[in-house]
Protein backbone atom coordinates (compact mmCIF):
# COMPACT_ATOMS: atom_id res chain seq x y z
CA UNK A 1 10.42 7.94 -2.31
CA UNK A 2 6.46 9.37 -2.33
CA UNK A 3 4.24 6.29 -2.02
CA UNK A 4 1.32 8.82 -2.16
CA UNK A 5 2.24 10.96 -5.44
CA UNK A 6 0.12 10.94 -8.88
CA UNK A 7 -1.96 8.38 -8.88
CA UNK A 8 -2.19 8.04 -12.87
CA UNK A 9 1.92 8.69 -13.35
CA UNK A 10 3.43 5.05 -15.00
CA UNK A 11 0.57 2.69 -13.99
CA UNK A 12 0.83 -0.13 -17.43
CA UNK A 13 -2.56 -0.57 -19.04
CA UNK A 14 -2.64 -4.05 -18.77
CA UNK A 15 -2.20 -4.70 -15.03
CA UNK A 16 -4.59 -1.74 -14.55
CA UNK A 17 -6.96 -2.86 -16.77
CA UNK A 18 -6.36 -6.55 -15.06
CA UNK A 19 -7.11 -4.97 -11.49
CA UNK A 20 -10.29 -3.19 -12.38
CA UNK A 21 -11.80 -6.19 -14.23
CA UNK A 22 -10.56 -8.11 -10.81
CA UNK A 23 -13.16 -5.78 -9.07
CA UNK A 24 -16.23 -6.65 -11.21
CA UNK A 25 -17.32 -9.87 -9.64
CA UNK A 26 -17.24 -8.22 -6.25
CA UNK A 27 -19.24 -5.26 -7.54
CA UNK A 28 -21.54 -7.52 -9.05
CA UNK A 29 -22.08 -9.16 -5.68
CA UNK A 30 -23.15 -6.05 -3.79
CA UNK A 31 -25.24 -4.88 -6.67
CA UNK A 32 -27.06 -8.23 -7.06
CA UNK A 33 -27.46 -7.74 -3.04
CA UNK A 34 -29.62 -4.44 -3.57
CA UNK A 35 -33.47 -4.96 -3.43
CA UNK A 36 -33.97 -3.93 -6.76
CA UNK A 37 -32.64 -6.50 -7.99
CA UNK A 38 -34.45 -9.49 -6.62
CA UNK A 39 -36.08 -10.12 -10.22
CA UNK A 40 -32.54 -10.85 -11.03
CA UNK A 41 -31.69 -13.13 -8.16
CA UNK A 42 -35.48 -15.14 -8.93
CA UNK A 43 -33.92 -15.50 -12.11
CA UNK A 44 -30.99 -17.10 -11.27
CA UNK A 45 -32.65 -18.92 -8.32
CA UNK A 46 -30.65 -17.06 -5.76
CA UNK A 47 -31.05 -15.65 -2.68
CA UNK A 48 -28.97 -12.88 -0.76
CA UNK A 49 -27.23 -15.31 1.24
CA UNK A 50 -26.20 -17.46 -1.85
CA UNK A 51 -24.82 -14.06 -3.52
CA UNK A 52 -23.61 -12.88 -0.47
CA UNK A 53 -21.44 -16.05 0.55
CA UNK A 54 -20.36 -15.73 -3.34
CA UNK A 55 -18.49 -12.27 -2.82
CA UNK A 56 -16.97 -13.17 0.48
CA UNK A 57 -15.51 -16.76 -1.20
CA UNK A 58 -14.33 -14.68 -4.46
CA UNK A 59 -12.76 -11.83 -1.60
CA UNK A 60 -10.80 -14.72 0.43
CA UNK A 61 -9.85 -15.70 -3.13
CA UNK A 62 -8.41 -12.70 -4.29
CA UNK A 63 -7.37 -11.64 -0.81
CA UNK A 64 -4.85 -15.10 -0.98
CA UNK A 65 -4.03 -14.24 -4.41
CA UNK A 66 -2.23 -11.18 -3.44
CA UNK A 67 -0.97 -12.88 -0.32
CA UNK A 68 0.82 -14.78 -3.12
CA UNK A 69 2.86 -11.92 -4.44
CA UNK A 70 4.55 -12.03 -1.30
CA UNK A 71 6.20 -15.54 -1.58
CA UNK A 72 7.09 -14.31 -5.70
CA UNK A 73 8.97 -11.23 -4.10
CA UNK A 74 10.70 -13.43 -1.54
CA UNK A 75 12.02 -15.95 -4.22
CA UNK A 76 13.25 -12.79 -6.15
CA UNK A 77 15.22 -11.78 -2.89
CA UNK A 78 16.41 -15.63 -2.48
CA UNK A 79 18.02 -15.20 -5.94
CA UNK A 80 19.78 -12.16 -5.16
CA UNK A 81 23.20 -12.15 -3.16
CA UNK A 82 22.28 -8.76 -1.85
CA UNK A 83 18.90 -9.32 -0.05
CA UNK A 84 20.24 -8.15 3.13
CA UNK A 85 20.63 -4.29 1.70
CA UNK A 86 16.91 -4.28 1.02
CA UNK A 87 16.09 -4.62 5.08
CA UNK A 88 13.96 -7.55 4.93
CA UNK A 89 14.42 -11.39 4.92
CA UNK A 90 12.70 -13.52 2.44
CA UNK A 91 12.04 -15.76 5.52
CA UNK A 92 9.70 -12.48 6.88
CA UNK A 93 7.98 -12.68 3.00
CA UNK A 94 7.66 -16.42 3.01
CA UNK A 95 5.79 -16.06 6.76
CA UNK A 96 3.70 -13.13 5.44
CA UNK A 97 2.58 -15.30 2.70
CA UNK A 98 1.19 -17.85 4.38
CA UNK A 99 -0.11 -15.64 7.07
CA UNK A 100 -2.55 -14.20 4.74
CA UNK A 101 -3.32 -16.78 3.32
CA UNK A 102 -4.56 -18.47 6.55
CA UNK A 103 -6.44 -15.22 7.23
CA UNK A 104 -8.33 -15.43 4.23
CA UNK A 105 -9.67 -18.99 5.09
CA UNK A 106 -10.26 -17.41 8.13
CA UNK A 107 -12.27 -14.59 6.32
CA UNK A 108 -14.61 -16.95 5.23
CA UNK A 109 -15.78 -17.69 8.59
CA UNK A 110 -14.74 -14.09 10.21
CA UNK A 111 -15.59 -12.09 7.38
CA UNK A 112 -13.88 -9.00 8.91
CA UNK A 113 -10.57 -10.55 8.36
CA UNK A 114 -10.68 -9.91 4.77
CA UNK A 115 -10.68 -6.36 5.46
CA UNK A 116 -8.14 -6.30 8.17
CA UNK A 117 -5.83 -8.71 5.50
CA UNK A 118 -6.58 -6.07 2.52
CA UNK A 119 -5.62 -3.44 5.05
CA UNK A 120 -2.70 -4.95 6.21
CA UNK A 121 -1.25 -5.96 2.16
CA UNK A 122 -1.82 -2.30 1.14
CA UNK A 123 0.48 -1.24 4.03
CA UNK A 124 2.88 -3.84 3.62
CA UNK A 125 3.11 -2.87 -0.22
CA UNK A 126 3.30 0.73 -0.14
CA UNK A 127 6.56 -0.40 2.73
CA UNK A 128 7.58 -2.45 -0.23
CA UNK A 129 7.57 -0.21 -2.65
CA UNK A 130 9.32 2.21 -0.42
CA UNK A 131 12.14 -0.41 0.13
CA UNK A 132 12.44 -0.83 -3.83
CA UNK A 133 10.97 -4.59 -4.18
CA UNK A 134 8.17 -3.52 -5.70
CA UNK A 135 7.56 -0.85 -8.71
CA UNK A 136 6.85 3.19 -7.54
CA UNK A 137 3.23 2.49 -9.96
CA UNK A 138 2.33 -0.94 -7.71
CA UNK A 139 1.36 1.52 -4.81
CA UNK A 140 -0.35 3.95 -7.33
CA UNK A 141 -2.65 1.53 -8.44
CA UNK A 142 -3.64 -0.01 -4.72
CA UNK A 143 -4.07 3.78 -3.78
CA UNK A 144 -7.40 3.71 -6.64
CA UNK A 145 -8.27 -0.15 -6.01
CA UNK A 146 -8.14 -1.00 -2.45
CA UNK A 147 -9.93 2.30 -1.23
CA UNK A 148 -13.23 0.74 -4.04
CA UNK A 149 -12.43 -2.76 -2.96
CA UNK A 150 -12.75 -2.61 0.66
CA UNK A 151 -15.72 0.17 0.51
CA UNK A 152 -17.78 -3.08 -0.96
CA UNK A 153 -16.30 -5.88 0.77
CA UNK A 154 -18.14 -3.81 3.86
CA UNK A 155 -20.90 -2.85 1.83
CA UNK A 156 -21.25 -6.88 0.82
CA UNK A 157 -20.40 -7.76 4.84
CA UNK A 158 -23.32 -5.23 6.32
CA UNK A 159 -26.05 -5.47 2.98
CA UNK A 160 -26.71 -9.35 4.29
């Protein structure tokens, strides 16, 4: 199974649609960050750090969000009889759950976390995907976002 094939090929309009607006806050973080638009920050009576702490909260956020599609896909496997012919064990899903999860409270202090954790999920999906838990467009659609998402997480980390 390609992982890395047509990136537009099957992708629903509604969870793309739902992943790009899931980027806006972020972009409107590192934008906001830019010098030209301290007018904009006077106006809303904050500073870099405010908008900056802002993005990272709304990453760990997100970050834990996804961790949570992990737990949903091992509850799926739970259900089935045949789990064991997909060569994982819910028990290794349930674990990666939480695991990111932790690491995205830890992101808030560590801020480079966030990016190893959105690193590490995009793996772990396109793996998924290649072990049929998840659909052939899930991967598709990280290949466009998380390339964008963690270019401004680091853009947001090192514009302080």
């Amino acid at each position: 199974m390609n992982v890395w094939g047509n990136p537009h090929r099957g992708i629903p309009l509604l969870p793309k649609l739902l992943t790009f607006a899931g980027a806006i806050p972020l972009l409107t973080a590192v934008i906001l960050m830019l010098p030209y638009f301290a007018f904009i920050r006077a106006q809303l009576d904050l500073g870099t750090a405010a908008i900056h702490h802002l993005g990272i909260a709304y990453m760990a956020i997100i970050t834990a969000f996804l961790g949570g599609s992990y737990w949903g896909i091992a509850l799926t496997l739970c259900k089935q009889t045949a789990h064991r012919s997909y060569h994982i064990s819910p028990n290794l899903l349930f674990i990666w759950s939480n695991a990111v999860a932790l690491i995205s409270w830890g992101g808030l202090l560590i801020e480079h976390l966030l990016v190893a954790a959105l690193l590490a999920q995009w793996m772990a999906d396109a793996w998924l995907v290649r072990q049929g838990l998840l659909p052939q467009w899930w991967i598709h659609l990280r290949n466009m976002i998380s390339p964008l998402v963690i270019a401004l997480l680091i853009c947001l980390i090192y514009g302080q």
